[in-house]
PDB file of N, CA and C in Angstrom:
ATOM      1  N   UNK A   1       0.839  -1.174   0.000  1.00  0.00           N
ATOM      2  CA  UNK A   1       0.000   0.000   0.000  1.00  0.00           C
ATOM      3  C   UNK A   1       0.887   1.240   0.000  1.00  0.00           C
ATOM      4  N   UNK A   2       0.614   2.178  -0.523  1.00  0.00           N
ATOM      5  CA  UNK A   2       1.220   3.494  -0.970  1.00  0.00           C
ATOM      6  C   UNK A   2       1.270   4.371   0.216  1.00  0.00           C
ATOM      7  N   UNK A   3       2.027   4.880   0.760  1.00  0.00           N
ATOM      8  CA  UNK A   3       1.809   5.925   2.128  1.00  0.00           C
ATOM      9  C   UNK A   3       1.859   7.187   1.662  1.00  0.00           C
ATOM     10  N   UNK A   4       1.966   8.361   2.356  1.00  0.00           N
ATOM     11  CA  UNK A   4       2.351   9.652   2.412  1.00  0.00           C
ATOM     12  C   UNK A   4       2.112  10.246   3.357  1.00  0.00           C
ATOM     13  N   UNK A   5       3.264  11.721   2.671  1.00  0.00           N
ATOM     14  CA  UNK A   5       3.636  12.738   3.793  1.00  0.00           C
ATOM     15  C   UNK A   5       2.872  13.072   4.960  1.00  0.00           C
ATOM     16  N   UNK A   6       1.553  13.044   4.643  1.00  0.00           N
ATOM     17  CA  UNK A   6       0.354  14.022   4.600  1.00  0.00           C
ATOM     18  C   UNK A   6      -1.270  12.894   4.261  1.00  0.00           C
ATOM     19  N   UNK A   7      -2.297  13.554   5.362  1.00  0.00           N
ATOM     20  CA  UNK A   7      -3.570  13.049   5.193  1.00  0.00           C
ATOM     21  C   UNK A   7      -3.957  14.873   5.712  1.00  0.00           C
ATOM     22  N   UNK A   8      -5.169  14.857   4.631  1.00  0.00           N
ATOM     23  CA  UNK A   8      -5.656  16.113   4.711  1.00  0.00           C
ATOM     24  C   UNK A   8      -7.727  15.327   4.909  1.00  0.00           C
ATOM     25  N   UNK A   9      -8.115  15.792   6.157  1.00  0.00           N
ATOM     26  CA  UNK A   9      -9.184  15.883   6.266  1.00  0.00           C
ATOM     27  C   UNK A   9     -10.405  17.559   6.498  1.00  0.00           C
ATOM     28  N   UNK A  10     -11.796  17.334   6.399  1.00  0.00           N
ATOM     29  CA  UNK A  10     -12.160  18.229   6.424  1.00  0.00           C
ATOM     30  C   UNK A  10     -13.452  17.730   6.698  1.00  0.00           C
ATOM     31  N   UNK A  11     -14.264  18.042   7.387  1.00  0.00           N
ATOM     32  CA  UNK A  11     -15.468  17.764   7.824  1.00  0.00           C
ATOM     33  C   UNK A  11     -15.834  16.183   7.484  1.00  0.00           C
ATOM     34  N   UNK A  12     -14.824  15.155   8.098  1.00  0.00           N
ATOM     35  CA  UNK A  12     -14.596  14.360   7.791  1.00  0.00           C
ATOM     36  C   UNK A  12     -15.399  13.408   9.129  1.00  0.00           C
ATOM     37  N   UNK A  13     -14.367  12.781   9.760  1.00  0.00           N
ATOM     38  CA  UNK A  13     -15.158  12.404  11.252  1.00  0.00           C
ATOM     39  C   UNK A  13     -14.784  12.881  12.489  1.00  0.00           C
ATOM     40  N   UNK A  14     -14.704  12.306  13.432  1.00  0.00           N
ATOM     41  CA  UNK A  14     -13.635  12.828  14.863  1.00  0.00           C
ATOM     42  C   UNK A  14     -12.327  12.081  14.698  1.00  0.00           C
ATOM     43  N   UNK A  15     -11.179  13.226  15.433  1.00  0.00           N
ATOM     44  CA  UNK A  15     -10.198  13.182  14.929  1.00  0.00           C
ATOM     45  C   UNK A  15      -9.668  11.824  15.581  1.00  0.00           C
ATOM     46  N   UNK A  16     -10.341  11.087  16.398  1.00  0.00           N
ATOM     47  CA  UNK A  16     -10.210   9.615  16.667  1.00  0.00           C
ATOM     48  C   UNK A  16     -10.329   8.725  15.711  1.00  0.00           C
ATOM     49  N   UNK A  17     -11.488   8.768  14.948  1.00  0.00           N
ATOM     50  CA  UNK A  17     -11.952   8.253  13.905  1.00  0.00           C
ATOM     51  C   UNK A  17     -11.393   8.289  12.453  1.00  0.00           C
ATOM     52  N   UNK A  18     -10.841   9.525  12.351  1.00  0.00           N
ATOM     53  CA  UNK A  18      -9.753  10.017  11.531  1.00  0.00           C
ATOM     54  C   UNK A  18      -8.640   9.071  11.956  1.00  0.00           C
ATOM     55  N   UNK A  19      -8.048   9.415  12.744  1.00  0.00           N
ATOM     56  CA  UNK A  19      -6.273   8.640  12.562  1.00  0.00           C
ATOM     57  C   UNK A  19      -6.412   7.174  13.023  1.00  0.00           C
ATOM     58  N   UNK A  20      -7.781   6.880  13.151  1.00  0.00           N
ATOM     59  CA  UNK A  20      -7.811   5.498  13.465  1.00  0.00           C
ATOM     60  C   UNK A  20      -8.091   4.351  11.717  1.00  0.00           C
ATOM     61  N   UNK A  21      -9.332   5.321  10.922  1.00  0.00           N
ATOM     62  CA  UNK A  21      -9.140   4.783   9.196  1.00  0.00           C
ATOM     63  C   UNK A  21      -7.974   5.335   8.890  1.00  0.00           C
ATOM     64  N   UNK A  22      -7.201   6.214   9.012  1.00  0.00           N
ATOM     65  CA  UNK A  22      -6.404   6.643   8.237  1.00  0.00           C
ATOM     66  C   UNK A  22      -4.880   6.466   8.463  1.00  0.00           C
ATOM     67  N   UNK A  23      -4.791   5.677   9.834  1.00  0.00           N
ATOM     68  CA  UNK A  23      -3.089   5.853   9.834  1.00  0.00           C
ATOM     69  C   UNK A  23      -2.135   4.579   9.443  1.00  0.00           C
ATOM     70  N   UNK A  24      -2.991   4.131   8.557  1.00  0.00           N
ATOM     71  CA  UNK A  24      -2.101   3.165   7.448  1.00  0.00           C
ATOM     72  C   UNK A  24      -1.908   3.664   6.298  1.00  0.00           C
ATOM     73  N   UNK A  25      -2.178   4.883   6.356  1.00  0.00           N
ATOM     74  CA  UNK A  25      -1.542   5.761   4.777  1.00  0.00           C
ATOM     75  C   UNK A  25      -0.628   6.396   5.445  1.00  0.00           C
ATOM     76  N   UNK A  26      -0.405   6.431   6.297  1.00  0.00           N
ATOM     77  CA  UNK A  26       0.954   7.686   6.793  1.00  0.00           C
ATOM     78  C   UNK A  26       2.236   7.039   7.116  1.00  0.00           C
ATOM     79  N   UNK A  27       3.083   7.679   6.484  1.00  0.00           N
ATOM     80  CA  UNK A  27       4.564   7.453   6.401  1.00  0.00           C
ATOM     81  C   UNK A  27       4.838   7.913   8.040  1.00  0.00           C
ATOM     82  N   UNK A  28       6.103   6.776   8.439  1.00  0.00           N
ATOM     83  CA  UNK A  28       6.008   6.649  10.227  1.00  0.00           C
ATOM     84  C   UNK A  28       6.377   8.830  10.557  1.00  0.00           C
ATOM     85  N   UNK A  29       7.130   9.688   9.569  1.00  0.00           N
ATOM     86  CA  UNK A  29       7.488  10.990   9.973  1.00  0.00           C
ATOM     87  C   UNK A  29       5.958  11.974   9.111  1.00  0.00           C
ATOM     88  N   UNK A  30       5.135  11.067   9.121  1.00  0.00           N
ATOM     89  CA  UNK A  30       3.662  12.087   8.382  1.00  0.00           C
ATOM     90  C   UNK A  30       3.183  12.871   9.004  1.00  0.00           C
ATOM     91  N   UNK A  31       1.869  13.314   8.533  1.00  0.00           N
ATOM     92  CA  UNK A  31       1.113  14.277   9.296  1.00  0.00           C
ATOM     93  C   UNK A  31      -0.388  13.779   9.191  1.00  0.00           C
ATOM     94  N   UNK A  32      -1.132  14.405   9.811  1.00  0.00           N
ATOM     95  CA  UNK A  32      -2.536  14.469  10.060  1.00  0.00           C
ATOM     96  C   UNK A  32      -2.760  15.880   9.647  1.00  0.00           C
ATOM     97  N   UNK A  33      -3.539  16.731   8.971  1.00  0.00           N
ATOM     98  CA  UNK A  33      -4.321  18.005   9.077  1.00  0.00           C
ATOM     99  C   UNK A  33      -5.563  17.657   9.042  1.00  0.00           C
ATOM    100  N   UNK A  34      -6.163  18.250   9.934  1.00  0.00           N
ATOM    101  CA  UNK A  34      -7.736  18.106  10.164  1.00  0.00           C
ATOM    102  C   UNK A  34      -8.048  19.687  10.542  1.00  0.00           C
ATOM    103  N   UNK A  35      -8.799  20.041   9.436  1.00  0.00           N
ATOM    104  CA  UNK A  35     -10.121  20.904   9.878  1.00  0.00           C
ATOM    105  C   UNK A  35     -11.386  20.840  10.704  1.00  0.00           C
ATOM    106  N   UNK A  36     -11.135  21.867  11.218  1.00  0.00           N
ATOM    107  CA  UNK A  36     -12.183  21.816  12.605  1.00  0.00           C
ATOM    108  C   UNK A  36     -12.825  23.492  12.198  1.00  0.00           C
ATOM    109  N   UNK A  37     -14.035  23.201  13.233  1.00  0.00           N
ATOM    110  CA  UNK A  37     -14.772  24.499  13.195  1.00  0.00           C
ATOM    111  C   UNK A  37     -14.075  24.763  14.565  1.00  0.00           C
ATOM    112  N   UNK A  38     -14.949  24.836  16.110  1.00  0.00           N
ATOM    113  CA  UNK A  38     -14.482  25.261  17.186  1.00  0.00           C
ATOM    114  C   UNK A  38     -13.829  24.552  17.424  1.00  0.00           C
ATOM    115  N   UNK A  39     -12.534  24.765  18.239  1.00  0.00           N
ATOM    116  CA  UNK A  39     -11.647  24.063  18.549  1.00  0.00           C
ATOM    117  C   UNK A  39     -12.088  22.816  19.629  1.00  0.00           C
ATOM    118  N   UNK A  40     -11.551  21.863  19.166  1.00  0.00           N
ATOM    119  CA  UNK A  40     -11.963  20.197  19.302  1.00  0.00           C
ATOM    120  C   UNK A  40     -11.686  19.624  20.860  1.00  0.00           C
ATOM    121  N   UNK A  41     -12.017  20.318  21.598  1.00  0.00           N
ATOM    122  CA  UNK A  41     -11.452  19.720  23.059  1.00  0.00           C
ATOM    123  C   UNK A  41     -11.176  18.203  23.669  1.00  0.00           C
ATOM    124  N   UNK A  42     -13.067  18.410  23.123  1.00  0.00           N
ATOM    125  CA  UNK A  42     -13.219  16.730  23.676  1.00  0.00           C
ATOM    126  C   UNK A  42     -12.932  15.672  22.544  1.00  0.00           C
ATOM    127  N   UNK A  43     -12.515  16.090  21.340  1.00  0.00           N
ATOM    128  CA  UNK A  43     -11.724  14.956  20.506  1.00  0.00           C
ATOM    129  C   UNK A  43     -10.301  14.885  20.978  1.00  0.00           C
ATOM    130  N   UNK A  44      -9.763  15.754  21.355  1.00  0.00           N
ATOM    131  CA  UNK A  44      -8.554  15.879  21.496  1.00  0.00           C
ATOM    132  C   UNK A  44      -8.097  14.651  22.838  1.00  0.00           C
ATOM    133  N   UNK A  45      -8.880  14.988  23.772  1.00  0.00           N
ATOM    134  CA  UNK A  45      -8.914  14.156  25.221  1.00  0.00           C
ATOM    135  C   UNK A  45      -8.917  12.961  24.921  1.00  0.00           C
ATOM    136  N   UNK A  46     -10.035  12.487  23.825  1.00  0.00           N
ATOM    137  CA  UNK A  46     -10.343  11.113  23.601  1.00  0.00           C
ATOM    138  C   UNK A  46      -9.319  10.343  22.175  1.00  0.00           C
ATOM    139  N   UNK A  47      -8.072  11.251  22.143  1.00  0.00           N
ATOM    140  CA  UNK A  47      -7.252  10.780  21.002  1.00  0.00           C
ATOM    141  C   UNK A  47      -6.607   9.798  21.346  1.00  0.00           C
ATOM    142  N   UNK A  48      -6.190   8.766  21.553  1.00  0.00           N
ATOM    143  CA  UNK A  48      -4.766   7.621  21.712  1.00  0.00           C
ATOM    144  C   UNK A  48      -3.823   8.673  21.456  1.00  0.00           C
ATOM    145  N   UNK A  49      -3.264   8.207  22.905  1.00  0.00           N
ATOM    146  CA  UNK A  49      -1.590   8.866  23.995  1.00  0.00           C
ATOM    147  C   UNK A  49      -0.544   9.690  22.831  1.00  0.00           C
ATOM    148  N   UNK A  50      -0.809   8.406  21.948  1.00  0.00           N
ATOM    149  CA  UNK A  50       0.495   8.480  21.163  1.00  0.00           C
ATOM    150  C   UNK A  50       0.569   9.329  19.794  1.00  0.00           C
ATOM    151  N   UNK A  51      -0.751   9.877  19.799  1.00  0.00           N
ATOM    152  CA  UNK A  51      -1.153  10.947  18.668  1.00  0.00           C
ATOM    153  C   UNK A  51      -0.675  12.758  19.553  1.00  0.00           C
ATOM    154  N   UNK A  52       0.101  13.037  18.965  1.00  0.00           N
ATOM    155  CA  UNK A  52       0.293  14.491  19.628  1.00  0.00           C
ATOM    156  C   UNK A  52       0.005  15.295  18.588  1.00  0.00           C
ATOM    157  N   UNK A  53      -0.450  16.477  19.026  1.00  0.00           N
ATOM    158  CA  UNK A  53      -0.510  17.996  18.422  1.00  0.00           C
ATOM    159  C   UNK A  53       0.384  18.630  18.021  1.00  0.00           C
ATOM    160  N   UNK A  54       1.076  18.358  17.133  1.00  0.00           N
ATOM    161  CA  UNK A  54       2.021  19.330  16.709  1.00  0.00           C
ATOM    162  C   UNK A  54       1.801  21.036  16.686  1.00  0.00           C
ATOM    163  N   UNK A  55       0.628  21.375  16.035  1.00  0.00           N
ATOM    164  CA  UNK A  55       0.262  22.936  15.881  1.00  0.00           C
ATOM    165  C   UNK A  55      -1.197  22.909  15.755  1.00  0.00           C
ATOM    166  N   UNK A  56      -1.701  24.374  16.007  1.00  0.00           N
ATOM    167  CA  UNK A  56      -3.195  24.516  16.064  1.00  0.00           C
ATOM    168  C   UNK A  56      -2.940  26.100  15.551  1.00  0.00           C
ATOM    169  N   UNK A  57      -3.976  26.023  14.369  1.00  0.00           N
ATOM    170  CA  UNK A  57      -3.870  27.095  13.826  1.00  0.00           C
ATOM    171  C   UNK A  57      -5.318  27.387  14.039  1.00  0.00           C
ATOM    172  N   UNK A  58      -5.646  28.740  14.497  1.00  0.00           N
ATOM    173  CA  UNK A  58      -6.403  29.549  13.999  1.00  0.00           C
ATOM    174  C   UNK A  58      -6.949  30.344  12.631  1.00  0.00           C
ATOM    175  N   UNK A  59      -8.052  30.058  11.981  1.00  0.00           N
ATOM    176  CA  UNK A  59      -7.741  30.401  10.764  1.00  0.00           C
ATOM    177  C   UNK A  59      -9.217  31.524  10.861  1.00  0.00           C
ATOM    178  N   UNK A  60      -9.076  32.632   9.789  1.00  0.00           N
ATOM    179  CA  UNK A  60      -9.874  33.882   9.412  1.00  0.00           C
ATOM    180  C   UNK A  60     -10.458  33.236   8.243  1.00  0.00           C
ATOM    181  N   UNK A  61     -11.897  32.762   7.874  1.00  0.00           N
ATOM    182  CA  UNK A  61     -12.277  32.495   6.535  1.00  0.00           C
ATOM    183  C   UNK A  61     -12.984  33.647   6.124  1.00  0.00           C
ATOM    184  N   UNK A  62     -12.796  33.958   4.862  1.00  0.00           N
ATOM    185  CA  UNK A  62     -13.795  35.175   4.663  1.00  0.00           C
ATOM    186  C   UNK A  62     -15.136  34.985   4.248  1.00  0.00           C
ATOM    187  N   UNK A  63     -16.083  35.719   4.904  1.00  0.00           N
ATOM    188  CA  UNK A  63     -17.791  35.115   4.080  1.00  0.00           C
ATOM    189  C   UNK A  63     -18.112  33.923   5.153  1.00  0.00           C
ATOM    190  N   UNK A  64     -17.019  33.272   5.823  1.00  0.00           N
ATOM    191  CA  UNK A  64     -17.685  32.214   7.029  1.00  0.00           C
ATOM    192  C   UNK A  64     -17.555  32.671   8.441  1.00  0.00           C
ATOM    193  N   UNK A  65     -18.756  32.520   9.039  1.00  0.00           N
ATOM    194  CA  UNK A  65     -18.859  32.880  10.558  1.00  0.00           C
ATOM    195  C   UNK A  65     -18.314  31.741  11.406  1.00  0.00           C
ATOM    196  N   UNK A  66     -18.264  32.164  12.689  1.00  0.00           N
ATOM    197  CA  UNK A  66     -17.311  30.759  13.593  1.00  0.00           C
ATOM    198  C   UNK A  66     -16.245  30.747  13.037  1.00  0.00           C
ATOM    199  N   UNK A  67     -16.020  29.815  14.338  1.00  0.00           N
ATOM    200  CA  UNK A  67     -14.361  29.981  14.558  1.00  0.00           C
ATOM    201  C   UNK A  67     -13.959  28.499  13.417  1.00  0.00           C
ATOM    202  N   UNK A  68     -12.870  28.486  13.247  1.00  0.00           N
ATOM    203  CA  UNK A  68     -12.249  27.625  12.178  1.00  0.00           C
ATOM    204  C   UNK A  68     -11.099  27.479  12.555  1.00  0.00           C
ATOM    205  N   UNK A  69     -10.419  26.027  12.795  1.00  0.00           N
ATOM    206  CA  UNK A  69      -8.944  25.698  12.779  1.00  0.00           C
ATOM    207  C   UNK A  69      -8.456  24.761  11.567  1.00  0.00           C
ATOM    208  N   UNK A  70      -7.201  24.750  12.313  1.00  0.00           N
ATOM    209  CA  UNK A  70      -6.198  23.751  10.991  1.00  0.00           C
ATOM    210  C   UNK A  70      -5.324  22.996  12.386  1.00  0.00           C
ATOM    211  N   UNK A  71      -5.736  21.800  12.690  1.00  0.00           N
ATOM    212  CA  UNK A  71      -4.241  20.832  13.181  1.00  0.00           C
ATOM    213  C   UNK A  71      -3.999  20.072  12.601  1.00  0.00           C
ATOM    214  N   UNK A  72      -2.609  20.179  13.344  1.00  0.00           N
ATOM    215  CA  UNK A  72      -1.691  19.088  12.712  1.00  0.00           C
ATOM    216  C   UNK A  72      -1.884  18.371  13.460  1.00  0.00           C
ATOM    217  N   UNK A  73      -1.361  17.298  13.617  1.00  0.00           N
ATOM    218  CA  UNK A  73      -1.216  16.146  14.567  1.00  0.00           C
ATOM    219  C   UNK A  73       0.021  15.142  13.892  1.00  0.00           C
ATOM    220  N   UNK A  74       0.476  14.317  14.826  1.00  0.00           N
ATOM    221  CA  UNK A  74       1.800  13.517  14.369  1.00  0.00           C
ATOM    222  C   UNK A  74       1.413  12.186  15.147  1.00  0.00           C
ATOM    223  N   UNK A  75       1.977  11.260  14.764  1.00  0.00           N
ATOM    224  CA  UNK A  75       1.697   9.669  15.526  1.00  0.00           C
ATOM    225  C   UNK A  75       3.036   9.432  16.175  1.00  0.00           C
ATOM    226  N   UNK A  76       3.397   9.440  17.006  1.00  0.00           N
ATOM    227  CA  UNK A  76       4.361   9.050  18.023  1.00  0.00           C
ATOM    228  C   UNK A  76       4.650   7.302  18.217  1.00  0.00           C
ATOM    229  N   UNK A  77       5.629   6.598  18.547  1.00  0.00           N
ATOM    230  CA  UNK A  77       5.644   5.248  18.989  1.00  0.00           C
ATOM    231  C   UNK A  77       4.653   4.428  19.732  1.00  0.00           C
ATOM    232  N   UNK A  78       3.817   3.210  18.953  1.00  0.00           N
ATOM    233  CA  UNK A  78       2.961   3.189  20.033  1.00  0.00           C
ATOM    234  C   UNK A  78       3.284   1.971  21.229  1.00  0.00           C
TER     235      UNK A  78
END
């Protein structure tokens, strides 16, 4: 199976649910980006240990109300 750098989601599922279908496409130094509207608390809590946050961006959309992010996330040793 083919890996890469990078998995780009977007109103996709919870970010549990995300790196749980998805982290057999990721190369062991990849990424996760997931779009979020308000920032994801209680996905975050309920992630497996070994998934960390690399960055949390705040993002300005124009023409869209609410708040909007961009994380990264990285898979650590499990």
């Amino acid at each position: 199976m083919q890996k890469f750098d990078g998995v780009i989601s977007r109103a996709f599922a919870s970010l549990s649910d995300m790196v749980q279908g998805c982290h057999q496409l990721l190369l062991p130094e990849g990424r996760f980006w997931a779009l979020k509207g308000v920032y994801p608390t209680d996905e975050l809590s309920a992630l497996e240990k070994h998934y960390n946050v690399e960055a949390c961006h705040r993002l300005d959309v124009p023409g869209c109300d609410g708040e909007r992010h961009l994380l990264e996330l990285s898979a650590g040793p499990q």
